[in-house]
PDB file of N, CA and C in Angstrom:
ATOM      1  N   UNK A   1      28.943 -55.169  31.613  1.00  0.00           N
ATOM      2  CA  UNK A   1      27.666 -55.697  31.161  1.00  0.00           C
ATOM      3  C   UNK A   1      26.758 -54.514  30.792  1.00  0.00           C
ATOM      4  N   UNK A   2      25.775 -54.885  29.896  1.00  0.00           N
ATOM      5  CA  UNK A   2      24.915 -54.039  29.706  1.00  0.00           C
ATOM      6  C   UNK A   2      24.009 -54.090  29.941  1.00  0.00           C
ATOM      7  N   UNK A   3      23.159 -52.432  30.439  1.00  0.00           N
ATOM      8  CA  UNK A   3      21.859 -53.191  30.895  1.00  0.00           C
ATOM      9  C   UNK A   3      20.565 -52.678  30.054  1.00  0.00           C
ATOM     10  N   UNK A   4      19.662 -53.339  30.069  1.00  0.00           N
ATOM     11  CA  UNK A   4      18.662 -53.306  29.238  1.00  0.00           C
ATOM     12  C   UNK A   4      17.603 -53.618  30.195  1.00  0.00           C
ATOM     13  N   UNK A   5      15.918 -53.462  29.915  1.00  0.00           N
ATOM     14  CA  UNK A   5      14.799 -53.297  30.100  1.00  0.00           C
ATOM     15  C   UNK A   5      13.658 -53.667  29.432  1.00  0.00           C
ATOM     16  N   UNK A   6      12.992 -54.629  30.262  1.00  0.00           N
ATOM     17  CA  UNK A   6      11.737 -54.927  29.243  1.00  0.00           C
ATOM     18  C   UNK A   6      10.546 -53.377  29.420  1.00  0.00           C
ATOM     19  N   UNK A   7       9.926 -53.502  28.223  1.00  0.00           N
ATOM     20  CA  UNK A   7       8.677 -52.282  28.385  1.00  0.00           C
ATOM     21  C   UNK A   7       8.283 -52.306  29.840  1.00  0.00           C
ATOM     22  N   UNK A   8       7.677 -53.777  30.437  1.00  0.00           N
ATOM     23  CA  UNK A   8       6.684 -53.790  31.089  1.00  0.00           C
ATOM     24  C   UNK A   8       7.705 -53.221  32.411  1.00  0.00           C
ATOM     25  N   UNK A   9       8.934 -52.963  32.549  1.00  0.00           N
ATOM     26  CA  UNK A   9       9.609 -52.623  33.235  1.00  0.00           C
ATOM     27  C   UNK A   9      10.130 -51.165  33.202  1.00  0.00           C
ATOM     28  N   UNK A  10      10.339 -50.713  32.031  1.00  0.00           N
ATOM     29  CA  UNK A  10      10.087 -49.229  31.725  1.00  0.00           C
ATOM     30  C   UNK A  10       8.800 -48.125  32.055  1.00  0.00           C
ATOM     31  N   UNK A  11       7.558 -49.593  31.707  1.00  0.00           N
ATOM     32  CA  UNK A  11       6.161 -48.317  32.512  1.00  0.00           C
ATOM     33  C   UNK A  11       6.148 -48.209  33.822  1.00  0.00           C
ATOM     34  N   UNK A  12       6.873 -49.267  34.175  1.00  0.00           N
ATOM     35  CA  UNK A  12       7.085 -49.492  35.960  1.00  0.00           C
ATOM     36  C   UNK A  12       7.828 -48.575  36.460  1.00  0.00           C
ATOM     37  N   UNK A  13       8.625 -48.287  35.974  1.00  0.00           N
ATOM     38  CA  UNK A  13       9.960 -47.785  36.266  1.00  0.00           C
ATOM     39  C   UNK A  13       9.110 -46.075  36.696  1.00  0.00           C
ATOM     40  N   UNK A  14       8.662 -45.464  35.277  1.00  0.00           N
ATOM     41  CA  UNK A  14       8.392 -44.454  35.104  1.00  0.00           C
ATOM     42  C   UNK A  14       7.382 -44.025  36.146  1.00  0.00           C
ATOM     43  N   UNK A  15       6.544 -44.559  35.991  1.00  0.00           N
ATOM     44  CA  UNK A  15       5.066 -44.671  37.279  1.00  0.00           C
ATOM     45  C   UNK A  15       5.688 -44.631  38.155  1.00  0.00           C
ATOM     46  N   UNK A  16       6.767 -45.300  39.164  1.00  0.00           N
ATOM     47  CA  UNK A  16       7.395 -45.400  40.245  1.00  0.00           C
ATOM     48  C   UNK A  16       8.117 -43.803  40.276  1.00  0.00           C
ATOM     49  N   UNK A  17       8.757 -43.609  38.940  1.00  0.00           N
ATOM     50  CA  UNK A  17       9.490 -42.313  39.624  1.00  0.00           C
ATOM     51  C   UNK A  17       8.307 -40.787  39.505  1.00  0.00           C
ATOM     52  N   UNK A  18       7.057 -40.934  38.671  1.00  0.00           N
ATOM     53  CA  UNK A  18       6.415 -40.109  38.694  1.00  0.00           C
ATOM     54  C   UNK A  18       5.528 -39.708  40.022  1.00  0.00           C
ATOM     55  N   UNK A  19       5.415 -41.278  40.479  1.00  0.00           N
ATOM     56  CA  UNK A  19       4.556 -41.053  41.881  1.00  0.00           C
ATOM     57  C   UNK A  19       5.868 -40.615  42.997  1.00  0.00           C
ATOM     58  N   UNK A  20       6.971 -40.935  42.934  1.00  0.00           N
ATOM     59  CA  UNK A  20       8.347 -40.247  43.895  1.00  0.00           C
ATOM     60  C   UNK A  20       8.163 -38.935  43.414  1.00  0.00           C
ATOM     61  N   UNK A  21       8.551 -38.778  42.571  1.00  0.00           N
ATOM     62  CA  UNK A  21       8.594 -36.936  42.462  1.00  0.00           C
ATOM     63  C   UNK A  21       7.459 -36.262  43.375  1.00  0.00           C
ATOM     64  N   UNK A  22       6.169 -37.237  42.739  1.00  0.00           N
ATOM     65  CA  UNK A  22       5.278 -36.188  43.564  1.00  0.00           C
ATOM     66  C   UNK A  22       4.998 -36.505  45.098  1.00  0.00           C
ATOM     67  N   UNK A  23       5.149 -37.061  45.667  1.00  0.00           N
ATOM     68  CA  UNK A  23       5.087 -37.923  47.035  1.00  0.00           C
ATOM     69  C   UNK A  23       5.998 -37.840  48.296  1.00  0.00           C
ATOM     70  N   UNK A  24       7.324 -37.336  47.497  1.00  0.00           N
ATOM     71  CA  UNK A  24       8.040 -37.385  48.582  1.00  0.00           C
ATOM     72  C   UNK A  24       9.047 -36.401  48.082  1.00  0.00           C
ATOM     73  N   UNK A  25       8.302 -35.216  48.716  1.00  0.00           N
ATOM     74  CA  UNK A  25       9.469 -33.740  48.424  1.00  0.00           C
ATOM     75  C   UNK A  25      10.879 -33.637  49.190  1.00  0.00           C
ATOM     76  N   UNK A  26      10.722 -34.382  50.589  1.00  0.00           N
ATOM     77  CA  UNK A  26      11.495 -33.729  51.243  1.00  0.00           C
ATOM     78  C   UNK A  26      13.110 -35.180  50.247  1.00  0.00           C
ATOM     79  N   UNK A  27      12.399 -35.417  49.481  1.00  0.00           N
ATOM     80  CA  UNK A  27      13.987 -36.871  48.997  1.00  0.00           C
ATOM     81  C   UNK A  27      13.349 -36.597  47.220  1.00  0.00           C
ATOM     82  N   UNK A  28      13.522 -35.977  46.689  1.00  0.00           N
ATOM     83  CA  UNK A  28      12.247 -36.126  45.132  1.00  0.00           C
ATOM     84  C   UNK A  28      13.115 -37.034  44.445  1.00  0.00           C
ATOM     85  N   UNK A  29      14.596 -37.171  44.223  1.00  0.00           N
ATOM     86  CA  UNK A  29      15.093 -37.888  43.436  1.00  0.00           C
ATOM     87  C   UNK A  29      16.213 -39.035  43.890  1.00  0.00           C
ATOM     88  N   UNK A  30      15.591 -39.427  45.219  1.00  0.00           N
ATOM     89  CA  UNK A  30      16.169 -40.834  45.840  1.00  0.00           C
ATOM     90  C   UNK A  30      16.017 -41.630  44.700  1.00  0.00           C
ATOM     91  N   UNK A  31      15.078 -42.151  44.468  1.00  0.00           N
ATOM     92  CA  UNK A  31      14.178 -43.104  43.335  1.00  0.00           C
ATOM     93  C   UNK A  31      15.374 -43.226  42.510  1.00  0.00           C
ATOM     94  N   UNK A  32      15.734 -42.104  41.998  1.00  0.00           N
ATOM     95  CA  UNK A  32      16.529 -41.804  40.449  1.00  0.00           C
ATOM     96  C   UNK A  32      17.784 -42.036  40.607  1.00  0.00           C
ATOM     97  N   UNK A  33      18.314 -41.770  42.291  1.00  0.00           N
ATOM     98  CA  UNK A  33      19.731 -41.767  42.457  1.00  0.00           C
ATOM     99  C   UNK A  33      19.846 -43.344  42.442  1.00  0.00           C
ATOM    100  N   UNK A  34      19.011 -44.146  43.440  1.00  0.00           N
ATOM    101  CA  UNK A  34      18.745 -45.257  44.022  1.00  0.00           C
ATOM    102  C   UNK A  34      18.672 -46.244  42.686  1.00  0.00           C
ATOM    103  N   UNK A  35      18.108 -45.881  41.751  1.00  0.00           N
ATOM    104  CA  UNK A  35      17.708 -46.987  40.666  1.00  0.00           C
ATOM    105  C   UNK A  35      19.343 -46.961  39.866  1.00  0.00           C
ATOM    106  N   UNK A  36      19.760 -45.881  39.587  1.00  0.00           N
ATOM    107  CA  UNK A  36      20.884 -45.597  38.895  1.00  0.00           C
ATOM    108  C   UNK A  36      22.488 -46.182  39.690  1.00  0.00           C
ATOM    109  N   UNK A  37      22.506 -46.035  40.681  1.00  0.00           N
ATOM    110  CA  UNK A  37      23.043 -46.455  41.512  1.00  0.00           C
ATOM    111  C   UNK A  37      22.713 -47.937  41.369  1.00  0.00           C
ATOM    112  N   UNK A  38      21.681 -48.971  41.379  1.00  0.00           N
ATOM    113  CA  UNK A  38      21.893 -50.204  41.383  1.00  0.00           C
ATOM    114  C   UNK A  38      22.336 -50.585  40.027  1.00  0.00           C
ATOM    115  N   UNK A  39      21.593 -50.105  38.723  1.00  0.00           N
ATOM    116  CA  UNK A  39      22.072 -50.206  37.759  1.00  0.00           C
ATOM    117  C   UNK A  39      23.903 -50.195  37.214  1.00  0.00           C
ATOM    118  N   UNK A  40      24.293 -49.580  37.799  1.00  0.00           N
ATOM    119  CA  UNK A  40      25.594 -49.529  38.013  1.00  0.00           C
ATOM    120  C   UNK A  40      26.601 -50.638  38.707  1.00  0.00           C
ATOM    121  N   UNK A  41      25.584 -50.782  39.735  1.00  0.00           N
ATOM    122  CA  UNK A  41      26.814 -51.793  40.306  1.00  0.00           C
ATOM    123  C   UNK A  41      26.043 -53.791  39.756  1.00  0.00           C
ATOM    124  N   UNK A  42      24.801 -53.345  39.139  1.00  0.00           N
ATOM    125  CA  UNK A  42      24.244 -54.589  38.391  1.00  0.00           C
ATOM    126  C   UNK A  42      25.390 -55.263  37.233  1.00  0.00           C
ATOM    127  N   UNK A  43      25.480 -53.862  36.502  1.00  0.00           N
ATOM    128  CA  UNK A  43      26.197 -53.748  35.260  1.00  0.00           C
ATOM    129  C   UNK A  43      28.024 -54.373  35.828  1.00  0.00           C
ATOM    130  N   UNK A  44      28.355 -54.009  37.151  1.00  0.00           N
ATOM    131  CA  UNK A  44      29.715 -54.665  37.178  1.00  0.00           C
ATOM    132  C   UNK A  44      29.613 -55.916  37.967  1.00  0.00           C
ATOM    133  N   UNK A  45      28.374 -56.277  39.050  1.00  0.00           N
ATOM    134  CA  UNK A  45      28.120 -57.346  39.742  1.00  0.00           C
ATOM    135  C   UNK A  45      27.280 -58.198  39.517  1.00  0.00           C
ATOM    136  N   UNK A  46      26.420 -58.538  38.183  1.00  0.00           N
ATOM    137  CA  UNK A  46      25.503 -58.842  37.624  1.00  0.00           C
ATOM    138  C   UNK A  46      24.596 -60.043  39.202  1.00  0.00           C
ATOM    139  N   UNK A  47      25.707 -60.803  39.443  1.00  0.00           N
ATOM    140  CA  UNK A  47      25.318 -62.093  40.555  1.00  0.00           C
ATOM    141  C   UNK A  47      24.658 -61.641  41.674  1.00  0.00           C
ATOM    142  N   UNK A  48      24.504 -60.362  42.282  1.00  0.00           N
ATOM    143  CA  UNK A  48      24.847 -60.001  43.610  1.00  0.00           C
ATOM    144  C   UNK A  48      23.456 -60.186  43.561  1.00  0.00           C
ATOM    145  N   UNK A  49      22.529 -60.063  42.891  1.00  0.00           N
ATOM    146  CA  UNK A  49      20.871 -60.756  43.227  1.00  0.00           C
ATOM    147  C   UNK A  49      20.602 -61.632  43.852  1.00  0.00           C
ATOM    148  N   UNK A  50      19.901 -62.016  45.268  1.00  0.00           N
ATOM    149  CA  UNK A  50      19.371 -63.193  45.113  1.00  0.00           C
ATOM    150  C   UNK A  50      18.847 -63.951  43.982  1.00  0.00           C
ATOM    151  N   UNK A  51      18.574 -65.242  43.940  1.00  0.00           N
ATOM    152  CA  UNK A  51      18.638 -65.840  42.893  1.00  0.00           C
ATOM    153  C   UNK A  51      17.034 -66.531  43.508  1.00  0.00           C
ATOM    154  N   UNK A  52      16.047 -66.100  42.494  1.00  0.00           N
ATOM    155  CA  UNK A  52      14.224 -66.249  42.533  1.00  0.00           C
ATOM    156  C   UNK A  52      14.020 -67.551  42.038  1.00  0.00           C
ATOM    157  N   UNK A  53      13.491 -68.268  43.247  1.00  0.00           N
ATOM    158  CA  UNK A  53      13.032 -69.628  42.563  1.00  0.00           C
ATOM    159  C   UNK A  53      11.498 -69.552  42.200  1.00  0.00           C
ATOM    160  N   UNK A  54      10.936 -70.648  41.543  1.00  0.00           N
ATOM    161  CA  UNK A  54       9.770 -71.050  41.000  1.00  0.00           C
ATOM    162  C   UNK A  54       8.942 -70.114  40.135  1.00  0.00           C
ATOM    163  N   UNK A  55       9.865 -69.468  39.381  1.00  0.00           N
ATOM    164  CA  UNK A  55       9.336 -68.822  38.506  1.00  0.00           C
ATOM    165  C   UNK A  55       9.397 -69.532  36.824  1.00  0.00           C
ATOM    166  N   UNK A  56       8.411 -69.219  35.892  1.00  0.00           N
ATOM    167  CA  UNK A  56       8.432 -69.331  34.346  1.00  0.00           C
ATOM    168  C   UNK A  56       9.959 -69.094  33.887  1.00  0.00           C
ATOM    169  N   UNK A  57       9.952 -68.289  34.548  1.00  0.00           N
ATOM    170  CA  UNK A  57      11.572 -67.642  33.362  1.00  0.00           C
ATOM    171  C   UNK A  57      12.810 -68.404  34.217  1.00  0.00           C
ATOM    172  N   UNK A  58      14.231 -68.418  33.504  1.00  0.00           N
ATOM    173  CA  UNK A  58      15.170 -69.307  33.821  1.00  0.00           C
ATOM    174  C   UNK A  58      15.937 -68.123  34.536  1.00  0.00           C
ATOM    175  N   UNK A  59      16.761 -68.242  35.841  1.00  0.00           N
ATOM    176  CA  UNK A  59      17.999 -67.839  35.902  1.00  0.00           C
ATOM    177  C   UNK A  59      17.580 -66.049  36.328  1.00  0.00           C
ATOM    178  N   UNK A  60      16.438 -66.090  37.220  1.00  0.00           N
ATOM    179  CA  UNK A  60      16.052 -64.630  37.541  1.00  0.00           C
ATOM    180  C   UNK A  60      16.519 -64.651  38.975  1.00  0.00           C
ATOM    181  N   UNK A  61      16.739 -63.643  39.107  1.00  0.00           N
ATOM    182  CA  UNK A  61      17.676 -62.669  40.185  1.00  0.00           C
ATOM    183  C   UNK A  61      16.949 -61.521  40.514  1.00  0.00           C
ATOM    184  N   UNK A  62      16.981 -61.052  42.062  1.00  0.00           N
ATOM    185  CA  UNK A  62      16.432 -60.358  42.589  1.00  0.00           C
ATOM    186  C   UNK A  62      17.499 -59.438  43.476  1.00  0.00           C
ATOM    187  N   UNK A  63      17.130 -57.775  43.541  1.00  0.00           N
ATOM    188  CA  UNK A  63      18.158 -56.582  43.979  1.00  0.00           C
ATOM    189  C   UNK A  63      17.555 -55.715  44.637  1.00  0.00           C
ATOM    190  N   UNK A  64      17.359 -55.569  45.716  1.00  0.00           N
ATOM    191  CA  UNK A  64      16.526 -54.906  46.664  1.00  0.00           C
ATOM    192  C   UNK A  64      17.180 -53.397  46.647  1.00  0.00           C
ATOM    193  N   UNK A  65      16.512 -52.534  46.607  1.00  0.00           N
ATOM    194  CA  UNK A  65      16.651 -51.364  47.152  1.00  0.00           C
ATOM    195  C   UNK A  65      16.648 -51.055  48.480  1.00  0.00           C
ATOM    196  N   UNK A  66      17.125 -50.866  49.292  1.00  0.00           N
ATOM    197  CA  UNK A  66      16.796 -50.719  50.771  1.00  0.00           C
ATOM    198  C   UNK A  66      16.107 -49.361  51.438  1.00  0.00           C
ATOM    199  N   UNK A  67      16.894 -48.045  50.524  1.00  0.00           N
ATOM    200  CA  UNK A  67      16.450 -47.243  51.427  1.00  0.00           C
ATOM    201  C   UNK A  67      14.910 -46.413  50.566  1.00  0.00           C
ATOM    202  N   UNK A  68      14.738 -47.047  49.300  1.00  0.00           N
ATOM    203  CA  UNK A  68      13.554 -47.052  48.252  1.00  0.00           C
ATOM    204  C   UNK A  68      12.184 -48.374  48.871  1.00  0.00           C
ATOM    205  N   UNK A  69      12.847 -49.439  48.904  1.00  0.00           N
ATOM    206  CA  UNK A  69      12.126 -50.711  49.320  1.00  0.00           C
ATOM    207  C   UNK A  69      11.556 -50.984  47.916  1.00  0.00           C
ATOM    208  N   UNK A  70      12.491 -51.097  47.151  1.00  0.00           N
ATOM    209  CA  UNK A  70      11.868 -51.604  45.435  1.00  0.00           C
ATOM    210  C   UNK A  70      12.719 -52.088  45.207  1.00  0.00           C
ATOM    211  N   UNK A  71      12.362 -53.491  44.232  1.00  0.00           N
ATOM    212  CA  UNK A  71      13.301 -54.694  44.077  1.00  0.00           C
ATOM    213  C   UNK A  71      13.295 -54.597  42.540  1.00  0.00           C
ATOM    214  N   UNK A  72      14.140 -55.152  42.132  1.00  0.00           N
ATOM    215  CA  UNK A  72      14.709 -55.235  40.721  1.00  0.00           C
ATOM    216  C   UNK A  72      14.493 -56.324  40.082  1.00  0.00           C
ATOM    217  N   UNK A  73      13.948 -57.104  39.873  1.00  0.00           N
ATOM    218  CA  UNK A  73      14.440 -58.489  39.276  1.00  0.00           C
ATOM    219  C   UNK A  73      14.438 -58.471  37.493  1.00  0.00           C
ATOM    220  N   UNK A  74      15.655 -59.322  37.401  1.00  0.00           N
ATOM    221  CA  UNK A  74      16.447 -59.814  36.287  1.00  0.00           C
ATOM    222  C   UNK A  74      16.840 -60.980  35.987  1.00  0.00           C
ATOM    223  N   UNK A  75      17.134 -60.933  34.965  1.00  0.00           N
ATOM    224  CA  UNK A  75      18.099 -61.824  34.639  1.00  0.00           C
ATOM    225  C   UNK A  75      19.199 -61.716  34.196  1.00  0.00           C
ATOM    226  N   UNK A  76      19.972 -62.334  34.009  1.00  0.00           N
ATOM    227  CA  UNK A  76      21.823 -62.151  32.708  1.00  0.00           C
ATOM    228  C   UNK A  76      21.943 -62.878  32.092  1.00  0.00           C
ATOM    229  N   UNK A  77      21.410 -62.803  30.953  1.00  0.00           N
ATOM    230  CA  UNK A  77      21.604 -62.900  29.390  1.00  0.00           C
ATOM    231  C   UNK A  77      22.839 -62.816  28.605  1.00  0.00           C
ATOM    232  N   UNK A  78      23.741 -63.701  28.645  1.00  0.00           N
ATOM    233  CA  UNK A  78      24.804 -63.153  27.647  1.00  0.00           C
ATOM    234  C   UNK A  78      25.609 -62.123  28.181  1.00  0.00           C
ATOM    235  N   UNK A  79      25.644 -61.369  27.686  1.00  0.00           N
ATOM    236  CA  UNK A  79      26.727 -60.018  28.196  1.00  0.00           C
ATOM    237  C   UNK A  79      25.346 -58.999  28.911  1.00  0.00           C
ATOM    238  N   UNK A  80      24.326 -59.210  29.022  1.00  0.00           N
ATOM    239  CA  UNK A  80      23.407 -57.811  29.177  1.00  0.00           C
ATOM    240  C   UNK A  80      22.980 -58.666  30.481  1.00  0.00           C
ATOM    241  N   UNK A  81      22.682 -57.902  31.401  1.00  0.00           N
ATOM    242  CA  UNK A  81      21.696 -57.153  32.356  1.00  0.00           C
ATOM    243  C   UNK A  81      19.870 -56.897  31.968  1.00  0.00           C
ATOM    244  N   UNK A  82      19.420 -57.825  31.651  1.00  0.00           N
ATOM    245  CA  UNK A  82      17.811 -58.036  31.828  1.00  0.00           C
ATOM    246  C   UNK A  82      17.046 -57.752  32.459  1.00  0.00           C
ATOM    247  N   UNK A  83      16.462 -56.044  32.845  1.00  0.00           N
ATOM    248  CA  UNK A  83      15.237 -56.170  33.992  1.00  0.00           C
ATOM    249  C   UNK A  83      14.023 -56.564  33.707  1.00  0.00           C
ATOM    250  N   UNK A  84      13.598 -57.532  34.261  1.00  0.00           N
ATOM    251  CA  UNK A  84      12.578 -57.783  34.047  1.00  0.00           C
ATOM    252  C   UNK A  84      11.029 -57.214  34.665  1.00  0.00           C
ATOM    253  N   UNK A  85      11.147 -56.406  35.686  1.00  0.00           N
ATOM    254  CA  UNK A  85      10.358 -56.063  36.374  1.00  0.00           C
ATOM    255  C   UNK A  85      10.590 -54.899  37.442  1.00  0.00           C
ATOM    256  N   UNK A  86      10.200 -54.005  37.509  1.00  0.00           N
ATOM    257  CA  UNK A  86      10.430 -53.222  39.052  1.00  0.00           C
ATOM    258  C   UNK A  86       9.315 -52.716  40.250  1.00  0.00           C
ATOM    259  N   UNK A  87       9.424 -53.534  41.405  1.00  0.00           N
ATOM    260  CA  UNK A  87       8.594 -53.712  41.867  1.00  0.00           C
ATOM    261  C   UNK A  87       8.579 -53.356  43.322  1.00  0.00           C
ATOM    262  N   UNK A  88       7.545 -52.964  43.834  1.00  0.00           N
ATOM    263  CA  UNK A  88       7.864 -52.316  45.355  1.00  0.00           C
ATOM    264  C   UNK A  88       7.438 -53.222  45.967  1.00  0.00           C
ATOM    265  N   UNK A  89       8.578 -53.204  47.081  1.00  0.00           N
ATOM    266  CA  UNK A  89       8.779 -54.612  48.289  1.00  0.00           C
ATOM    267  C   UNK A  89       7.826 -54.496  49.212  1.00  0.00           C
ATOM    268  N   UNK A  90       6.927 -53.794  49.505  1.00  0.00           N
ATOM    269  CA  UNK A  90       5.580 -54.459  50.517  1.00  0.00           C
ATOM    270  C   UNK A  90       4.702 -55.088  49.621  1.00  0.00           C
ATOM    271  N   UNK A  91       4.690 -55.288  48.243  1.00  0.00           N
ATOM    272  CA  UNK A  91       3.799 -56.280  47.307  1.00  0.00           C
ATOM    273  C   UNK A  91       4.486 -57.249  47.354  1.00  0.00           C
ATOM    274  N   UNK A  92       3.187 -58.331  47.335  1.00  0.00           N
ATOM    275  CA  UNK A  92       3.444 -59.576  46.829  1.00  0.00           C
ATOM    276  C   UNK A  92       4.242 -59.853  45.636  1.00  0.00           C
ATOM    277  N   UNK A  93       5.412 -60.638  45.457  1.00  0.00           N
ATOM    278  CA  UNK A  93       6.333 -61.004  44.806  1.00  0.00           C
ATOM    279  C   UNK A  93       5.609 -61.247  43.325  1.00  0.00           C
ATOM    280  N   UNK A  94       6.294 -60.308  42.773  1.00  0.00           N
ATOM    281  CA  UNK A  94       5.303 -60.636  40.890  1.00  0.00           C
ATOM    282  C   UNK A  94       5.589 -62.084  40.709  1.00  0.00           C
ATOM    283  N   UNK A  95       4.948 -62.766  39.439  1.00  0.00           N
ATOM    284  CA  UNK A  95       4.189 -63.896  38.732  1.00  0.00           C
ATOM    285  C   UNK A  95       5.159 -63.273  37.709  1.00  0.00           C
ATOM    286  N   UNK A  96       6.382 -64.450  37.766  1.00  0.00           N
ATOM    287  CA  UNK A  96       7.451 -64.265  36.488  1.00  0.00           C
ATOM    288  C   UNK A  96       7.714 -65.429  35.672  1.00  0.00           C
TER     289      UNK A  96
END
């Protein structure tokens, strides 16, 4: 599968790893290993998300980071991998 990214998930993304770099020296590129690392096993396990109810959008899925505490949510589209959002797990669950 392939994976792909909405914008509003790309500024997320970026902001998240700009505030890691600077925030947390003694790990600077957990974030990067951690995101890449799910991306990977998204791309061969697309399902392994919980599956997000009562949202707008159809068929969204959720992928926790554990040792980051940032969640992924998507969807699967066809052959691709959809993020729709990346979001850190002590916030309230985004409005999807």
């Amino acid at each position: 599968m392939r994976i792909t990214t909405s914008r509003l998930a790309d500024r997320q993304i970026a902001k998240a790893l700009r505030w890691w770099h600077r925030n947390r020296p003694k790990a600077p590129f957990a974030l990067d290993d951690d995101l890449d690392a799910a991306k990977a096993l998204l791309a061969e396990h697309p399902l392994i998300g919980r599956p997000v109810r009562g949202t707008r959008r159809r068929n969204v899925r959720c992928f926790h980071l554990d040792r980051v505490s940032y969640d992924i949510y998507y969807q699967v589209i066809g052959r691709d991998v959809y993020i729709v959002t990346f979001w850190h797990a002590s916030r309230r669950p985004p409005r999807l």
